[in-house]
Protein backbone atom coordinates (compact mmCIF):
# COMPACT_ATOMS: atom_id res chain seq x y z
CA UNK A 1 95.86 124.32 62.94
CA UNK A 2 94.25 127.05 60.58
CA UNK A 3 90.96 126.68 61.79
CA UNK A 4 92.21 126.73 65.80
CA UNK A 5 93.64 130.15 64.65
CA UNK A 6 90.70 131.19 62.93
CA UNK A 7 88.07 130.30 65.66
CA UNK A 8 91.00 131.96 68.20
CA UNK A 9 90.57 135.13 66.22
CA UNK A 10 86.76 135.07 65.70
CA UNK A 11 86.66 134.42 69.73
CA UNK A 12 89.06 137.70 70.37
CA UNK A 13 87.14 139.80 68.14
CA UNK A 14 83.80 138.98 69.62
CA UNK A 15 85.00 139.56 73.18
CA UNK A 16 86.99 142.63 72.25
CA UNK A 17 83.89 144.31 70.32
CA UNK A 18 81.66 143.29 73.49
CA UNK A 19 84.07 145.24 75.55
CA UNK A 20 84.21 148.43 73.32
CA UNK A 21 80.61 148.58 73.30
CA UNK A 22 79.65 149.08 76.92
CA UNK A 23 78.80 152.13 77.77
CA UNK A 24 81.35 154.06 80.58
CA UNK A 25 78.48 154.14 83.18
CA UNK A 26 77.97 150.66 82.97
CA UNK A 27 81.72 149.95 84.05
CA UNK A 28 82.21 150.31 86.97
CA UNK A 29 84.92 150.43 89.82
CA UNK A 30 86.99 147.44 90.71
CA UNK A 31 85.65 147.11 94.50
CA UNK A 32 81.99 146.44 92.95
CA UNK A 33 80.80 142.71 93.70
CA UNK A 34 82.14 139.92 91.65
CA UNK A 35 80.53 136.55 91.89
CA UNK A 36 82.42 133.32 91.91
CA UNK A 37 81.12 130.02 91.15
CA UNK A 38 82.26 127.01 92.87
CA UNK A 39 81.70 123.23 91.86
CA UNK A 40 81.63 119.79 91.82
CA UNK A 41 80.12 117.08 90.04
CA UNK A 42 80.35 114.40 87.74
CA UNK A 43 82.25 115.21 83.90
CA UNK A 44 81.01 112.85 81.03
CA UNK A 45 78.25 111.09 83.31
CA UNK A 46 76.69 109.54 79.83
CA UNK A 47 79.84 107.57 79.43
CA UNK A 48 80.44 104.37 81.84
CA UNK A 49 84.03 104.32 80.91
CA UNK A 50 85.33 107.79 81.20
CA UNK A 51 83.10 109.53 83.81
CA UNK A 52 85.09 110.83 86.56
CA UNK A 53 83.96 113.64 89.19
CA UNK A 54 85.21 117.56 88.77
CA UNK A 55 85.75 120.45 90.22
CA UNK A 56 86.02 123.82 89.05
CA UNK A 57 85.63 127.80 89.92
CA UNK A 58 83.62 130.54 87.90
CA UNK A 59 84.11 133.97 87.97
CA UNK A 60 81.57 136.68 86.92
CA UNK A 61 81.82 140.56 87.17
CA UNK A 62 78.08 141.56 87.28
CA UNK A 63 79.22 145.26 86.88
CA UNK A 64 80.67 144.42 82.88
CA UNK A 65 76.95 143.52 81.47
CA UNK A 66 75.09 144.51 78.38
CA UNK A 67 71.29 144.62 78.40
CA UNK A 68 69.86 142.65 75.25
CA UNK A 69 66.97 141.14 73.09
CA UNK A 70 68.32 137.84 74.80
CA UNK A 71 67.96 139.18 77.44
CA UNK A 72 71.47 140.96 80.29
CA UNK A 73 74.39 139.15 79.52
CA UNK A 74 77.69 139.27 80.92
CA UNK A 75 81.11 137.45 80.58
CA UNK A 76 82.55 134.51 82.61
CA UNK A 77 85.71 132.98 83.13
CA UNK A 78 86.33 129.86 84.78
CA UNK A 79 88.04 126.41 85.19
CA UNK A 80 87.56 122.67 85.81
CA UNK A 81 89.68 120.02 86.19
CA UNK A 82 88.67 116.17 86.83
CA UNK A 83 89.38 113.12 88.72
CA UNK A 84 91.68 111.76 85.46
CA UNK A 85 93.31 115.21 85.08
CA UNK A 86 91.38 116.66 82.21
CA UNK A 87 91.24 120.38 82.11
CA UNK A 88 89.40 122.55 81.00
CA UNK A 89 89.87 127.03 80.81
CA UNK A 90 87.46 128.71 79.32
CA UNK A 91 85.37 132.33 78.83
CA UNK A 92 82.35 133.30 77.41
CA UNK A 93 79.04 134.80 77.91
CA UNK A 94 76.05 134.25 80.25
CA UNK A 95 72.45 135.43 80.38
CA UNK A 96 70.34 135.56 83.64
CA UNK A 97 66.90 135.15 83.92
CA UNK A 98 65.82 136.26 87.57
CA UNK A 99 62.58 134.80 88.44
CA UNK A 100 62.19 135.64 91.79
CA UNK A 101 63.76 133.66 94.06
CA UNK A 102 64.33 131.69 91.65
CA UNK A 103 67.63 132.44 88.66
CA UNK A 104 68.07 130.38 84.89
CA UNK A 105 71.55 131.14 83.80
CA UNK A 106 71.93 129.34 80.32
CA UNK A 107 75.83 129.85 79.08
CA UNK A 108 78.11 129.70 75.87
CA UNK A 109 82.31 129.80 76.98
CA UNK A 110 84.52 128.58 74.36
CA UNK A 111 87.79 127.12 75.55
CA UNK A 112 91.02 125.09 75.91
CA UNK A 113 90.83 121.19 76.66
CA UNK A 114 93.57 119.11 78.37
CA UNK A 115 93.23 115.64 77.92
CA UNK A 116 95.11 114.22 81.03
CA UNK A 117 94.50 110.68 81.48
CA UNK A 118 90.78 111.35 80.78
CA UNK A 119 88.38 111.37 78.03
CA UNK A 120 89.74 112.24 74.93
CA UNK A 121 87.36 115.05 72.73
CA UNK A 122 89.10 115.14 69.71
CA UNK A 123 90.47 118.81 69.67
CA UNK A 124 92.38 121.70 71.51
CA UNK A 125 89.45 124.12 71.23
CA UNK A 126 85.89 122.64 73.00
CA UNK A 127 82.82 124.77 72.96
CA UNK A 128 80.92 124.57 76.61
CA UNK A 129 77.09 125.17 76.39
CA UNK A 130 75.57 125.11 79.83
CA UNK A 131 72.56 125.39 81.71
CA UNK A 132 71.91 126.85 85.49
CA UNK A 133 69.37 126.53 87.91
CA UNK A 134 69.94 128.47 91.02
CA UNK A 135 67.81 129.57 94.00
CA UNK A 136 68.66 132.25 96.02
CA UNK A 137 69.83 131.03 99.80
CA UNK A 138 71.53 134.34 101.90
CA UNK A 139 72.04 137.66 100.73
CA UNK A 140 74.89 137.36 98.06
CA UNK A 141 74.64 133.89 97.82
CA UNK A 142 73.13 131.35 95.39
CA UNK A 143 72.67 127.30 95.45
CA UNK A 144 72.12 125.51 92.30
CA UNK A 145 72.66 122.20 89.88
CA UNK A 146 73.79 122.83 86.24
CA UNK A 147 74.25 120.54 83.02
CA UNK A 148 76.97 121.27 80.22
CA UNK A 149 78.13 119.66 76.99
CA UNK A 150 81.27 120.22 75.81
CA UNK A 151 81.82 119.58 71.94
CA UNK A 152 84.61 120.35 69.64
CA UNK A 153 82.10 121.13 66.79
CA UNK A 154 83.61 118.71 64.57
CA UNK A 155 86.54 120.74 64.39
CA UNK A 156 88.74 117.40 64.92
CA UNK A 157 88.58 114.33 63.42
CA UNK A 158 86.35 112.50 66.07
CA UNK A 159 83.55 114.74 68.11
CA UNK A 160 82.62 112.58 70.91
CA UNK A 161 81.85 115.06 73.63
CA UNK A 162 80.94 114.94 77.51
CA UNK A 163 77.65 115.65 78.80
CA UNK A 164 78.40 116.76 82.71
CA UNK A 165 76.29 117.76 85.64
CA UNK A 166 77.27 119.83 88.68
CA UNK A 167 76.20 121.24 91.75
CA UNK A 168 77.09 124.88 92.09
CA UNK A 169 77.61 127.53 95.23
CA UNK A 170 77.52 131.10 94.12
CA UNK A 171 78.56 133.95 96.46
CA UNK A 172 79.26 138.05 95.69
CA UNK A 173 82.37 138.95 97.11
């Protein structure tokens, strides 16, 4: 239980000194564009016995981004839940990559697992790394197939993980 509080409180800080250091221009008003993310696919495909299908919703505010060596970045917030009940909340940071047409979104969202009747990752706290590839299809809209993992990071005593795939609509509201 230490270390869930720990990570907890290394996760708040990092999000609450991202959020201090943007600068006012680059905040902008609430009726700018936000971009939600909505799929379905397959959770823990790599794993005959506990795969199940998922579905889930992103959301991203383009206007709260920070312009770095890796790259613009920006935080997400989203949710999944499986076939077998699992659940999964979670927030973090993405980059984008815009190559033409063409968008790479590689992500890192720490979060909260549920269990449900499904596969059983070995802690509270999962880690989400994730991987985008999107094309553009109308204005203010996106289609595109991602892969995650989701590990624990050893924090618990087993670290089995779930390697998922999904297939993503993205539209700016």
């Amino acid at each position: 239980m230490k270390n869930t509080f720990k990570i907890f409180f290394c996760f708040v800080l990092v999000i609450s000194l991202y959020a201090t250091s943007l600068k006012s221009d680059e905040v902008k008003s609430l009726i700018d564009p936000h971009q939600y993310n909505f799929f379905t696919g397959m959770f823990d495909f790599s794993d005959d016995g506990k795969k199940s299908t998922l579905v889930g919703i992103q959301h991203q505010n383009e206007n709260l981004y920070k312009d770095t060596f890796l790259g613009t970045i920006s935080p997400v917030t989203g949710f999944l839940v499986t076939g077998d009940t699992a659940t999964y909340l979670y927030t973090g940071v993405q980059a984008q990559y815009n190559l033409g047409k063409i968008n790479l979104t590689p992500s890192f969202t720490p979060g909260l697992y549920g269990q449900g009747d499904g596969k059983d990752l070995g802690h509270l706290v999962e880690f989400k790394s994730e991987l985008q590839l999107s094309f553009d299809l109308f204005k203010d809209s996106e289609l595109g197939f991602s892969y995650n993992h989701i590990s624990n990071a050893s924090l618990g005593e087993k670290n089995p993980g779930a390697n998922s795939y999904m297939f993503n609509f993205m539209k700016k509201f």
